[in-house]
Structure formats: structure tokens, C-alpha cells
C-alpha atoms as a PDB file:
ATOM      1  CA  UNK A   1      33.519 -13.636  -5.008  1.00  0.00           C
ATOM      2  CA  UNK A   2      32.522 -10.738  -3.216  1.00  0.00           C
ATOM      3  CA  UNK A   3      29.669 -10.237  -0.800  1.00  0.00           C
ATOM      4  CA  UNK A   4      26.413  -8.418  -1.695  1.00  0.00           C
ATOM      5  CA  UNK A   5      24.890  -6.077   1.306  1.00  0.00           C
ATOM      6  CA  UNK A   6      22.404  -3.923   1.141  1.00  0.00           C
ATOM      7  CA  UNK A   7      20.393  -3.088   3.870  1.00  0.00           C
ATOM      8  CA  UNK A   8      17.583  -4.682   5.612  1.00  0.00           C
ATOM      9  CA  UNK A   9      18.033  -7.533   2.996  1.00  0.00           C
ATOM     10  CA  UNK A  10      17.575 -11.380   4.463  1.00  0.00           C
ATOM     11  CA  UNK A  11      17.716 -14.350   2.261  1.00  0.00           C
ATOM     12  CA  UNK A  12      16.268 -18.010   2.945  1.00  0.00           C
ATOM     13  CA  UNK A  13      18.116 -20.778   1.221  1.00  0.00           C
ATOM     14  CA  UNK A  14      14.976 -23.402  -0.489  1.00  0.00           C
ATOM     15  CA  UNK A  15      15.304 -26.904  -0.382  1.00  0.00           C
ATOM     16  CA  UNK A  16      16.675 -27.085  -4.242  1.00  0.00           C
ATOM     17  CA  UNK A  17      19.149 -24.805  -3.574  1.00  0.00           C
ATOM     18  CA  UNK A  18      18.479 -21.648  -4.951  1.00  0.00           C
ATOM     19  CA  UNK A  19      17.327 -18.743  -2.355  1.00  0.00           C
ATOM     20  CA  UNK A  20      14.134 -16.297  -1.127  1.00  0.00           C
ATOM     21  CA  UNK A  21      15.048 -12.828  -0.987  1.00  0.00           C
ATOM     22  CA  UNK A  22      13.189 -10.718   2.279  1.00  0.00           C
ATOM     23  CA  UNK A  23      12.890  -6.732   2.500  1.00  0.00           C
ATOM     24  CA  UNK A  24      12.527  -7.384   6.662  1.00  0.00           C
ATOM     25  CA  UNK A  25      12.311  -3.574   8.483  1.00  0.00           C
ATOM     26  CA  UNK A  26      12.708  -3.532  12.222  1.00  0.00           C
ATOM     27  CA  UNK A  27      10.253  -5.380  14.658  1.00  0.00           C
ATOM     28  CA  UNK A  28       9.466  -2.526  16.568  1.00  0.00           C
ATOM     29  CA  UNK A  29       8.166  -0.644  13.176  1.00  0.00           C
ATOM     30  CA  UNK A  30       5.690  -3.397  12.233  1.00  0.00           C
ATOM     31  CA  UNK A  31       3.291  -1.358  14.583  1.00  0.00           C
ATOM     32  CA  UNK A  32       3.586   1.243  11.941  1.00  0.00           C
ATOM     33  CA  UNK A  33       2.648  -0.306   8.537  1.00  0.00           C
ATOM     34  CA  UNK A  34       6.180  -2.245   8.212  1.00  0.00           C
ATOM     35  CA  UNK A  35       6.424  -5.731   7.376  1.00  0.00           C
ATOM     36  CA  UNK A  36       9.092  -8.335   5.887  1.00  0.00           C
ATOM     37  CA  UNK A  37       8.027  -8.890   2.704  1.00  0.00           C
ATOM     38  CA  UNK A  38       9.645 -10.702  -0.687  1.00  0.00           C
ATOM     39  CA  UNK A  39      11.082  -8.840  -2.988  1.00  0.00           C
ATOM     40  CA  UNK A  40       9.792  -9.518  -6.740  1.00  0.00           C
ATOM     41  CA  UNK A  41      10.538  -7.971 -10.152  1.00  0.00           C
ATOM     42  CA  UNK A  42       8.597  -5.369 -12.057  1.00  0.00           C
ATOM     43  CA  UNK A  43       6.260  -8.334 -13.269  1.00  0.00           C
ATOM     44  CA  UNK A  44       5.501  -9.864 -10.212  1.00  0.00           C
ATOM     45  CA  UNK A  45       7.884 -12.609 -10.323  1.00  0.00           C
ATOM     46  CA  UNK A  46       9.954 -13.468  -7.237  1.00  0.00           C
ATOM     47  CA  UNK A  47      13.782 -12.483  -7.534  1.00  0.00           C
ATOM     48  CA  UNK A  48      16.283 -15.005  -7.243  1.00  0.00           C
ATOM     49  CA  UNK A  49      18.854 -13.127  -8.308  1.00  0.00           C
ATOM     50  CA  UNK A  50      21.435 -11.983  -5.442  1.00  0.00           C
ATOM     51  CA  UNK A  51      22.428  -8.510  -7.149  1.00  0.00           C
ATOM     52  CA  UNK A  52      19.095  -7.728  -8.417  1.00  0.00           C
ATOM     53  CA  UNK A  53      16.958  -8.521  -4.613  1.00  0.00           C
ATOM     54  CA  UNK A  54      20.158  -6.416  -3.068  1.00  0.00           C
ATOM     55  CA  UNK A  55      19.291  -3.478  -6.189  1.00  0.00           C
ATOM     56  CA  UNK A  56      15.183  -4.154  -5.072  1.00  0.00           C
ATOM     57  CA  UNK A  57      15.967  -4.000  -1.557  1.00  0.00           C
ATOM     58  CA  UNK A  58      18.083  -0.680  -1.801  1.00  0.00           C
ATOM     59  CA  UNK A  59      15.389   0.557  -3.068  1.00  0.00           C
ATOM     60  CA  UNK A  60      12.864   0.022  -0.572  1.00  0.00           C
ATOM     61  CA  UNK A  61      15.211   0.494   2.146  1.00  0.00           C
ATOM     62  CA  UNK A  62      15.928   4.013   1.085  1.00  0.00           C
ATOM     63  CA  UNK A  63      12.154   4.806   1.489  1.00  0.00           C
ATOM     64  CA  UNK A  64      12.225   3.164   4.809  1.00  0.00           C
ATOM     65  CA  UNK A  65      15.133   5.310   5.812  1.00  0.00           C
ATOM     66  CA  UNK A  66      13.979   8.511   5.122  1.00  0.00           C
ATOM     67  CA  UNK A  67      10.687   7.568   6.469  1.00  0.00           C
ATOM     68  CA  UNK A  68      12.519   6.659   9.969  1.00  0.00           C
ATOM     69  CA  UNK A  69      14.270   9.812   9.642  1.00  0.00           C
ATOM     70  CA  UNK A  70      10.771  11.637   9.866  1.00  0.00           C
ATOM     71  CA  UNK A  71      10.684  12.680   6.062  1.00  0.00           C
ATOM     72  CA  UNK A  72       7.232  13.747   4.841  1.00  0.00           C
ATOM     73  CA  UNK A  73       4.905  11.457   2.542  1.00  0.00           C
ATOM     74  CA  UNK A  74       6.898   8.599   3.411  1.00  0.00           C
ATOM     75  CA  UNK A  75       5.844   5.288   4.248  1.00  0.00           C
ATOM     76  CA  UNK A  76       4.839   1.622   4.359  1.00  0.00           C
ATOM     77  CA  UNK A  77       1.994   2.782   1.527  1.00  0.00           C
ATOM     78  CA  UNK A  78       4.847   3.551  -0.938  1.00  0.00           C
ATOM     79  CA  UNK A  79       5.523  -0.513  -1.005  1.00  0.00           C
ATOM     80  CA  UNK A  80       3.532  -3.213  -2.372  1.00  0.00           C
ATOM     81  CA  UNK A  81       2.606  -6.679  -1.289  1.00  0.00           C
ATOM     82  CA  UNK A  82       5.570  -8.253  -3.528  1.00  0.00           C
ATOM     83  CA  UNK A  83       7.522  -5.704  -2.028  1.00  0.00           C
ATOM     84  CA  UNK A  84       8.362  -3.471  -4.802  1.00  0.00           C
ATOM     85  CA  UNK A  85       8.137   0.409  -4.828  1.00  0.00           C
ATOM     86  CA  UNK A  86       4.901   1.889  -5.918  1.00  0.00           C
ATOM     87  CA  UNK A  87       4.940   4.739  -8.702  1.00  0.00           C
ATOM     88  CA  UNK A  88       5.417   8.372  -7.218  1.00  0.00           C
ATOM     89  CA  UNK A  89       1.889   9.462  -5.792  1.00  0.00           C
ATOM     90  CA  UNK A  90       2.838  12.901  -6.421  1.00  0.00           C
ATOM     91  CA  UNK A  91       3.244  12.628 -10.306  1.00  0.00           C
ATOM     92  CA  UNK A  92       0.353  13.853 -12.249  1.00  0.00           C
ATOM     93  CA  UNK A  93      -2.056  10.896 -13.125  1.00  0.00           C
ATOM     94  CA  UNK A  94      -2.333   9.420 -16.686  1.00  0.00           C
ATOM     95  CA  UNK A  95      -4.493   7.539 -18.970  1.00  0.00           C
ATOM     96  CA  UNK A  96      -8.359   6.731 -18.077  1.00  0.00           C
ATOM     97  CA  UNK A  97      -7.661   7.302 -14.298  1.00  0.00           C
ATOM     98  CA  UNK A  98      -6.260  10.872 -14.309  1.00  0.00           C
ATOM     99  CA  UNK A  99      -9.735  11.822 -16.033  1.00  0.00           C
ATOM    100  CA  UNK A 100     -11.428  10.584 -13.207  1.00  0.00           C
ATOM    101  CA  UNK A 101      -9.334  12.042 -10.438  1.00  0.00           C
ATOM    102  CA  UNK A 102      -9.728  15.812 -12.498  1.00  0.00           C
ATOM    103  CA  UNK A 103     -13.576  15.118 -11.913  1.00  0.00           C
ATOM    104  CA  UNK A 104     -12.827  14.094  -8.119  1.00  0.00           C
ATOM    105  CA  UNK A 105     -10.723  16.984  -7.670  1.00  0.00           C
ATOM    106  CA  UNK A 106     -13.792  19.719  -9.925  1.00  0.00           C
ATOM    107  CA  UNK A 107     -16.412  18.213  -7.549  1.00  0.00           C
ATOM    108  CA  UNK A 108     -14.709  18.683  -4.753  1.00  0.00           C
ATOM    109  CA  UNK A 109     -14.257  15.466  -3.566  1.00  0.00           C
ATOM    110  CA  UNK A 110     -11.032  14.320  -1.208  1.00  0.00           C
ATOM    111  CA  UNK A 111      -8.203  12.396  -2.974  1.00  0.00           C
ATOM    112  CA  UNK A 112      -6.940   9.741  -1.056  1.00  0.00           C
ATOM    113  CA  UNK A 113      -3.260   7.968  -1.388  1.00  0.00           C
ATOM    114  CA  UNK A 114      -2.716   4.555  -2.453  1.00  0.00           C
ATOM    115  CA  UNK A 115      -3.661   2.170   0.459  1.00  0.00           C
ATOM    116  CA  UNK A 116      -5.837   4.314   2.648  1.00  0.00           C
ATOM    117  CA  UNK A 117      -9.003   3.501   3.739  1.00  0.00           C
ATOM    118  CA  UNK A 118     -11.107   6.486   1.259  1.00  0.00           C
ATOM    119  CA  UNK A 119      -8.634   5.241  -1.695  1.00  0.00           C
ATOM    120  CA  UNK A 120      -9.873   2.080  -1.386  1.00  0.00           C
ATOM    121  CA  UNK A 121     -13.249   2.519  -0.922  1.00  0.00           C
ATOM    122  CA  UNK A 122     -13.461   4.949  -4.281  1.00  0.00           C
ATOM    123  CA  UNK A 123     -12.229   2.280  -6.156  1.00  0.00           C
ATOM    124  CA  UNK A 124     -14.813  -0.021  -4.935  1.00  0.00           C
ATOM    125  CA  UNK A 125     -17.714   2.744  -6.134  1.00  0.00           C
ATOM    126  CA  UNK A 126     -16.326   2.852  -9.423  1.00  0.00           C
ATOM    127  CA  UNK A 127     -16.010  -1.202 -10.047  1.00  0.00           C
ATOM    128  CA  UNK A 128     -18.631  -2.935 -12.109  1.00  0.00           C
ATOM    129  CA  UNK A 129     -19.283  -4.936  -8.798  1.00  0.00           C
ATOM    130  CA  UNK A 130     -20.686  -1.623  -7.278  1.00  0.00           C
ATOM    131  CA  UNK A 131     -21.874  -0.352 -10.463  1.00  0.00           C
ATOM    132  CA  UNK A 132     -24.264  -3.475 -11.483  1.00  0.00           C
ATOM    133  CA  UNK A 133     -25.988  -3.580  -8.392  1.00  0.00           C
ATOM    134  CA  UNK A 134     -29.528  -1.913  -8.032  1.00  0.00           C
ATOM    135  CA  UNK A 135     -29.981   1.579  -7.482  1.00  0.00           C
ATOM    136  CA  UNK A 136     -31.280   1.182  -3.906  1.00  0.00           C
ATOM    137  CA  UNK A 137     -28.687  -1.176  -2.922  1.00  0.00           C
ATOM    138  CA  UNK A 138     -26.372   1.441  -4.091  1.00  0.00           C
ATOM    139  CA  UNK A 139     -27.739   3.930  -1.623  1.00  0.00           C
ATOM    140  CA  UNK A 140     -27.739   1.708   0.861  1.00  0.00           C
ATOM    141  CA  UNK A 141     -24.164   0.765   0.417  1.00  0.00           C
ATOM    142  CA  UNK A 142     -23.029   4.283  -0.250  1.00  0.00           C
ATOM    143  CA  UNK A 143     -24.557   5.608   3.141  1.00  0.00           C
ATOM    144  CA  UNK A 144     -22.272   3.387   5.229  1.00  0.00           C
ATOM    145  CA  UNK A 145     -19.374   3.229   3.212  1.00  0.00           C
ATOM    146  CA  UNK A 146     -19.629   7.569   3.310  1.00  0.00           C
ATOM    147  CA  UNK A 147     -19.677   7.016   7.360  1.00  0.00           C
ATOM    148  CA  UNK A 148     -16.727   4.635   7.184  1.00  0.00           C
ATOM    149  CA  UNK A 149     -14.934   7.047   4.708  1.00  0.00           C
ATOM    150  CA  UNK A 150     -15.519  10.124   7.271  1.00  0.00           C
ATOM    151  CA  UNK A 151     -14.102   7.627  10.248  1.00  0.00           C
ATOM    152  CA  UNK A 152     -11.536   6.031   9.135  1.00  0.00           C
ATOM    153  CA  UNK A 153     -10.846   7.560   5.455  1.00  0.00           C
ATOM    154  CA  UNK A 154      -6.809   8.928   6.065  1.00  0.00           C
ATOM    155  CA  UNK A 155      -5.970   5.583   7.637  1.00  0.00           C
ATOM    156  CA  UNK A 156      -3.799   3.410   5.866  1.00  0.00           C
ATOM    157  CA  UNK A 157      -5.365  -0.281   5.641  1.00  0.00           C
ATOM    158  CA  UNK A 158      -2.899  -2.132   7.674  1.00  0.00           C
ATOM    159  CA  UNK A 159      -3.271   0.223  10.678  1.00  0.00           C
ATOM    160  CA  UNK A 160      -6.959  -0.648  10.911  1.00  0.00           C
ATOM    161  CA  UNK A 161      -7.447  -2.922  13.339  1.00  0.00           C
ATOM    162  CA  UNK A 162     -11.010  -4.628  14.910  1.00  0.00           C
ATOM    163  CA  UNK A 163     -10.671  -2.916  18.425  1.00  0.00           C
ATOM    164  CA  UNK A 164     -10.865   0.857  16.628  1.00  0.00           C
ATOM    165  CA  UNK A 165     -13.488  -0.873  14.264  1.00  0.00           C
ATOM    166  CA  UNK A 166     -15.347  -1.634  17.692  1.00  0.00           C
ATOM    167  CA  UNK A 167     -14.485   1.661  19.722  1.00  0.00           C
ATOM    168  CA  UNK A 168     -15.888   3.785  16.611  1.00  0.00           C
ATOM    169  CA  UNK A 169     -18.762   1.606  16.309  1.00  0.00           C
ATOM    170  CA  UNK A 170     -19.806   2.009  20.115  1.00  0.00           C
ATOM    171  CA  UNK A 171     -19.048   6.313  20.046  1.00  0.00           C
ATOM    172  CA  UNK A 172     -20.561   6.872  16.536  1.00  0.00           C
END
């Protein structure tokens, strides 16, 4: 039997024997976005699989790398929360959501990547949650979530963090 490595891959054995499978960067990087998480297939199931979490794991590891290496648009916002790799954000759009981002980009609104703060935050305006409220609360909403867009908009989620919440909050 030969032994599977790929990099920055960790395993956890469960109590019924079979095993967890870990993408887990180094500690130092967690500061940056990083963090261990378990690697699941394309539908969201966990892997179990020793060759397939070792294939998964390549993969993520090979963004990390070049990210640590200092290569541009890389980063913990290329990964999901079940730890797989996220499409290419550089690819052009398709289906109901590329129409949308050709009327972002005609009224000259800024794009924003997967998992940063003004990505987020256009998704939220264009939910039926948003949508279905009333007109005024709209406004309301919209004025502060513009100021938090302006702030904070080209930070990626996991970087925010209450004390800059606070420090903004007490200059702005």
C-alpha cells in the first residue's frame, strides 16, 4: 500500500473508523483569511476518500502556494466554507447573473469579488428580503449599507473584525 501526501492535508480518524479529511494552512497565515477547513466534494458532501481529499487538497494547496509566493488575485476568497475551490472570478459571468453584473458594470457601479464586504452587500440589495421591504425602509437601509460599502467595501469578510468596526465608527 503506498502512502498518499499531498500538502497541507491532515486527517482525523472518527470513532467508526473511517476518517475527516482537513485542508489546515499555516498558523501564522490565519491572520490573513486562512483557516483549516474540511475538504468536501463538488456537492457538498464530506470526502472520505483518501485519494480524492489528497486530489481536493492539491488543489487548494496550489492556490495557497502561489498566494504565499505573492501571486496576484490570490487568496483565502478563492476557497469555500467546505473547502473546495471557487469558480475562476475572472471568467466572464453566465446565466441570470452576468445580466446583472453588465448593468453594474453600464451604470458604473464597482464590482466586487466573491467574499468582500461590497459583494456581499449587493447581493443582499438584490434578495427578495431587501426587495419586499417598504420603500422608506429601503432608503433607510441603503444609506448605511452605501457608508459601510465606501468603508469597508474591498475587505474580505473574515478580515473584518469588531475593533475596525469600532475605530471607523468613532472617525467617521
Amino acid at each position: 500500500m503506498g502512502k498518499i501526501d499531498a500538502p497541507y492535508l491532515v486527517w482525523r480518524l472518527n470513532k467508526d473508523g473511517s476518517s475527516r479529511h482537513y485542508f489546515c494552512p499555516r498558523q501564522d497565515d490565519r491572520k490573513h483569511g486562512w483557516a483549516t477547513v474540511r475538504l468536501h466534494d463538488a456537492r457538498g458532501v464530506p470526502i472520505r476518500d483518501p485519494i480524492k481529499a489528497a486530489e481536493a487538497c492539491r488543489a487548494v494547496a496550489a492556490i495557497y502556494t502561489a498566494w504565499r509566493k505573492g501571486a496576484p488575485s490570490m487568496g483565502p476568497h478563492l476557497i469555500d466554507k467546505l473547502g473546495r475551490v471557487v469558480a475562476d472570478v475572472e471568467r466572464e459571468p453566465q446565466g441570470k447573473d452576468s445580466s446583472k453584473r453588465k448593468e453594474q458594470e453600464l451604470a458604473g457601479q464597482k464590482i466586487y469579488r466573491p467574499g468582500q464586504i461590497g459583494a456581499m452587500v449587493a447581493d443582499y440589495k438584490a434578495h427578495d428580503v431587501y426587495t419586499s421591504l417598504a420603500d422608506k425602509t429601503q432608503l433607510e437601509y441603503r444609506v448605511y449599507l452605501d457608508k459601510f460599502v465606501d468603508k469597508f467595501g474591498e475587505t474580505h469578510w473574515r478580515r473584518l473584525a469588531p475593533g475596525s468596526l469600532s475605530m471607523a465608527r468613532q472617525s467617521g
